[in-house]
Protein backbone atom coordinates (compact mmCIF):
# COMPACT_ATOMS: atom_id res chain seq x y z
CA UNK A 1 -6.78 10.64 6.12
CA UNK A 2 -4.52 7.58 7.37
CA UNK A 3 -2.70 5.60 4.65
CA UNK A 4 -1.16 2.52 5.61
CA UNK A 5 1.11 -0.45 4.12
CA UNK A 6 2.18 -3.54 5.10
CA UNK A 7 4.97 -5.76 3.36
CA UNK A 8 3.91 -6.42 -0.05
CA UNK A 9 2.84 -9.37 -0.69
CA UNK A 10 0.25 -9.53 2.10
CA UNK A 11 -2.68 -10.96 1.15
CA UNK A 12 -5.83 -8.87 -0.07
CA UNK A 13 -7.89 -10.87 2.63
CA UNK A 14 -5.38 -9.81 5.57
CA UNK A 15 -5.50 -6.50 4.83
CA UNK A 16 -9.70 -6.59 4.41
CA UNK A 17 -9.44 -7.52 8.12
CA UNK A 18 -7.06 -5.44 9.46
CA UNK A 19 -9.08 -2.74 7.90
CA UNK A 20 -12.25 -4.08 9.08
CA UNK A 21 -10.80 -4.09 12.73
CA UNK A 22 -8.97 -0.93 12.38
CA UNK A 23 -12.56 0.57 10.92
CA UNK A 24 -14.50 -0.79 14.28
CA UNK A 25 -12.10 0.99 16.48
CA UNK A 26 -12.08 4.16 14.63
CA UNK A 27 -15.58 4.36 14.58
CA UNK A 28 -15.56 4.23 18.21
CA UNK A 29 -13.63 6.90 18.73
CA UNK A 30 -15.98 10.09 20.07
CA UNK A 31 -16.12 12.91 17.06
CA UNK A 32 -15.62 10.25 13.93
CA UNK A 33 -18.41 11.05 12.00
CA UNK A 34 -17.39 8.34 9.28
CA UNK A 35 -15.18 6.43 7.73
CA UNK A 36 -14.38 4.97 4.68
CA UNK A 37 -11.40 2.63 3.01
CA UNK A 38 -10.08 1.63 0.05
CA UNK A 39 -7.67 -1.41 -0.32
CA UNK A 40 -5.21 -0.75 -3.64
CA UNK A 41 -5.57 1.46 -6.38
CA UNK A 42 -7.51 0.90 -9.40
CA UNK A 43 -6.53 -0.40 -12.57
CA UNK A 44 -6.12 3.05 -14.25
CA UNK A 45 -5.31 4.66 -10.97
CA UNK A 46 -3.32 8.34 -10.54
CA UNK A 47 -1.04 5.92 -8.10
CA UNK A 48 0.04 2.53 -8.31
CA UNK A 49 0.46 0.83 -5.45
CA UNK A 50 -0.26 -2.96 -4.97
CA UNK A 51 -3.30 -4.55 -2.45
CA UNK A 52 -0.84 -4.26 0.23
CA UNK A 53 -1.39 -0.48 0.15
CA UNK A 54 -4.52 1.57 0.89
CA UNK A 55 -6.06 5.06 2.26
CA UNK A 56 -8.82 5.55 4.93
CA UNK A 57 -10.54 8.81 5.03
CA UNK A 58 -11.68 9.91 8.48
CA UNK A 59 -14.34 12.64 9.06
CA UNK A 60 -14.26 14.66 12.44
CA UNK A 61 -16.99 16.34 14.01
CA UNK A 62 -16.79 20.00 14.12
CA UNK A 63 -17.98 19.96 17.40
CA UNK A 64 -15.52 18.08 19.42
CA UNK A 65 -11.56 18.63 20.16
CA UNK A 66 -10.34 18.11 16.99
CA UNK A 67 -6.40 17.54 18.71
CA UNK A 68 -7.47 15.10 21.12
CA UNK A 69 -9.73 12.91 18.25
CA UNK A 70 -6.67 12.77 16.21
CA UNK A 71 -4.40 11.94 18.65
CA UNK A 72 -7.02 8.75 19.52
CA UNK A 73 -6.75 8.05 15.56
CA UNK A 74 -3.20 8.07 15.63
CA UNK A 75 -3.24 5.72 19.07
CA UNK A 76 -5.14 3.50 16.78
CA UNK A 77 -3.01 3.84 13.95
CA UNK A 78 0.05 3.05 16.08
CA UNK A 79 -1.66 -0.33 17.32
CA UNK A 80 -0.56 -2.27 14.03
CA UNK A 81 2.70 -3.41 14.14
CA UNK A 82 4.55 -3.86 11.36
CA UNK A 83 2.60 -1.29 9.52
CA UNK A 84 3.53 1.43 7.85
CA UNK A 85 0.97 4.73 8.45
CA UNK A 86 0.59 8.12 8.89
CA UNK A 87 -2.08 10.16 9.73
CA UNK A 88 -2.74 13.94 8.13
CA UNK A 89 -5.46 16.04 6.59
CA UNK A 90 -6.09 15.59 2.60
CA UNK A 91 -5.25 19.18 2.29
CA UNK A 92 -1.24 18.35 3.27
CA UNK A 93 -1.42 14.85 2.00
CA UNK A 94 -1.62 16.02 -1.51
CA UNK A 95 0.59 19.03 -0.68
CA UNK A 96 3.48 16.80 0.47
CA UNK A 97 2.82 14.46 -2.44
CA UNK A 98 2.89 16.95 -5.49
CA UNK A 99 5.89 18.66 -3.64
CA UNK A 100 7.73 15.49 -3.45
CA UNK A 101 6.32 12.71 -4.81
CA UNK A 102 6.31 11.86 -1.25
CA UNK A 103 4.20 12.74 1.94
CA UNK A 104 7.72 12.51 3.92
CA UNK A 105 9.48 15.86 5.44
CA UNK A 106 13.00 14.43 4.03
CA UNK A 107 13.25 11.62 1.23
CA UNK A 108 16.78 10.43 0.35
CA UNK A 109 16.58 8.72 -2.92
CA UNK A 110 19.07 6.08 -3.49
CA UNK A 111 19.79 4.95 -7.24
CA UNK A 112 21.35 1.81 -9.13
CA UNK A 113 21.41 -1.53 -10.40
CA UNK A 114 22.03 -3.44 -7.40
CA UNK A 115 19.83 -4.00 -5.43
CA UNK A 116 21.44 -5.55 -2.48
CA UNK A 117 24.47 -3.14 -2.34
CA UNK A 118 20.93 -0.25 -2.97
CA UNK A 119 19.58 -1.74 0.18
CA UNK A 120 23.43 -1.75 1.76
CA UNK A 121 23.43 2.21 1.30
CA UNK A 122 19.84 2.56 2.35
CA UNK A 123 20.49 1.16 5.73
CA UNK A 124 23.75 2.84 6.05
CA UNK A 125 21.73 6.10 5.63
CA UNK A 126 18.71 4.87 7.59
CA UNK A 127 21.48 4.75 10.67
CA UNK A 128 23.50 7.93 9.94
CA UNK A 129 19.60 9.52 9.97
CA UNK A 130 18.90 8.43 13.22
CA UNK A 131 22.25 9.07 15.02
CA UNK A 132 21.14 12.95 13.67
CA UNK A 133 19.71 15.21 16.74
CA UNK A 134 16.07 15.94 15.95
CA UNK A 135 15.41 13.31 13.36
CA UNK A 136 12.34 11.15 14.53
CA UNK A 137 10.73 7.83 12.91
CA UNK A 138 13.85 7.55 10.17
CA UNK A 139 12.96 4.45 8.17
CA UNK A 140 13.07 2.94 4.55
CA UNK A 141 10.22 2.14 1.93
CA UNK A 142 9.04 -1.07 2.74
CA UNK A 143 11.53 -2.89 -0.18
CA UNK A 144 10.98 -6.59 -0.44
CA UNK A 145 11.10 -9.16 -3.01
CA UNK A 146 7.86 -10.46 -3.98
CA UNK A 147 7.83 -13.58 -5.49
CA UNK A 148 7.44 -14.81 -9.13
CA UNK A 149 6.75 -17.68 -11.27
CA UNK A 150 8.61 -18.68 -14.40
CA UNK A 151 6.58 -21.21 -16.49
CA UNK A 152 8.68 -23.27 -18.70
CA UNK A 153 6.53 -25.05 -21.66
CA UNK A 154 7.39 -29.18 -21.90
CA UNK A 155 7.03 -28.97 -25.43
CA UNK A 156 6.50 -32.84 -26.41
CA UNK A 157 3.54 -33.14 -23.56
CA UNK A 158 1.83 -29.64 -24.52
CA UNK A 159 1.71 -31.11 -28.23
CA UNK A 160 0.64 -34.07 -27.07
CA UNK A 161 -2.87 -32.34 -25.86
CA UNK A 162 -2.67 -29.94 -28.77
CA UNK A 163 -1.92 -26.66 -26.60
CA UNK A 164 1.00 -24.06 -27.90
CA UNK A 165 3.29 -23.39 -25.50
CA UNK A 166 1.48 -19.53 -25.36
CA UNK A 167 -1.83 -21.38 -24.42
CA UNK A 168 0.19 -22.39 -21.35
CA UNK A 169 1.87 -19.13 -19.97
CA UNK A 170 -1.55 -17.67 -20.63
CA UNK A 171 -3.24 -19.95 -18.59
CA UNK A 172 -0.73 -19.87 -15.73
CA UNK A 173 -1.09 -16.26 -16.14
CA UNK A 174 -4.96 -16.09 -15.33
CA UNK A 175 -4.63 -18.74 -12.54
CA UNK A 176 -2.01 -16.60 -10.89
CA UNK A 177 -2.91 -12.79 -11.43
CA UNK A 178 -6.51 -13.06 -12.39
CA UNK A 179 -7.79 -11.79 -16.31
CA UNK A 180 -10.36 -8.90 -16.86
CA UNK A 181 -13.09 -9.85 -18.62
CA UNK A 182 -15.39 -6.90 -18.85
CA UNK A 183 -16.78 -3.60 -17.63
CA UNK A 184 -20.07 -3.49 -16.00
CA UNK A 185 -21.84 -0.04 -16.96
CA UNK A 186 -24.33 1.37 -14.48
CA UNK A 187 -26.09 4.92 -14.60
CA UNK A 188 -23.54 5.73 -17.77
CA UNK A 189 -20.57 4.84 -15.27
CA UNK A 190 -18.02 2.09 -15.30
């Protein structure tokens, strides 16, 4: 299993074809059986992570040198700058995670209302980490601001077409983030 993120914010068709690539390499990779990806979690999902997040699941062959396919996989992983990754059987992923909330060895939690003195003490830590012997590939969460929009209602033109000033933030809501409108149900699934 690789999971990988890139800054959030990336666009859902970047990260379609960095996955696409990544999957065409992968594949050619002697003793991957198959491969499959998912971009984001769902809706309802155990995790919440945005599109700029998302898990491949890589199946080896029993039959070749299972060391030397991952470290290929990881070669491959480690071609994607800028990306965030890590490559590790199911078994420890969700190990790690229940132990920790986090698939990281060490995780330094950092708490407050500010965020720029929060990411102030993060790198501070970040370089105290790897000035420490035997620490390797110290780093933070990928912490960015993602942009947002503030719609503000001009009240005497809204009336003027006969829409509420709710009929407009819902509007600009759809346009920007998209509205569910339904469930498709197939075979007594959703």
């Amino acid at each position: 299993m690789m999971h990988f993120a890139t800054a959030p914010g990336t666009s859902d068709e970047e990260e379609v074809r960095m996955i696409e690539q990544a999957s065409e390499e992968l594949r050619e990779i002697p003793g991957v059986r198959s491969f499959g990806a998912h971009i984001g979690m769902a809706f309802l999902s155990d995790e919440v992570a945005g599109v700029n997040f998302g898990e491949m699941w890589i199946s080896i062959d029993p039959e070749v040198d299972y060391d030397e396919t991952i470290t290929r996989i990881e070669e491959v992983a480690e071609s994607y700058p800028g990306m965030r990754r890590d490559v590790q059987t199911y078994l420890r992923e969700r190990t790690d995670e229940t132990l920790s909330g986090s698939g990281e060895p060490i995780v330094v939690r950092i708490y407050g209302d500010d965020l720029a003195v929060l990411r102030e003490r993060a790198e501070e830590v970040q370089h105290l980490l790897g000035q420490t012997s035997g620490v390797v590939e110290e780093h933070m969460d990928q912490q960015v601001d993602v942009p947002q929009i503030e719609v503000e209602v001009n009240l005497v033109t809204a009336q003027k077409y006969g829409l509420k000033p709710g009929d407009v933030r819902r509007a600009a809501a759809t346009m920007v983030a998209g509205e569910e409108v339904g469930d498709v149900f197939r075979d007594g699934k959703a």
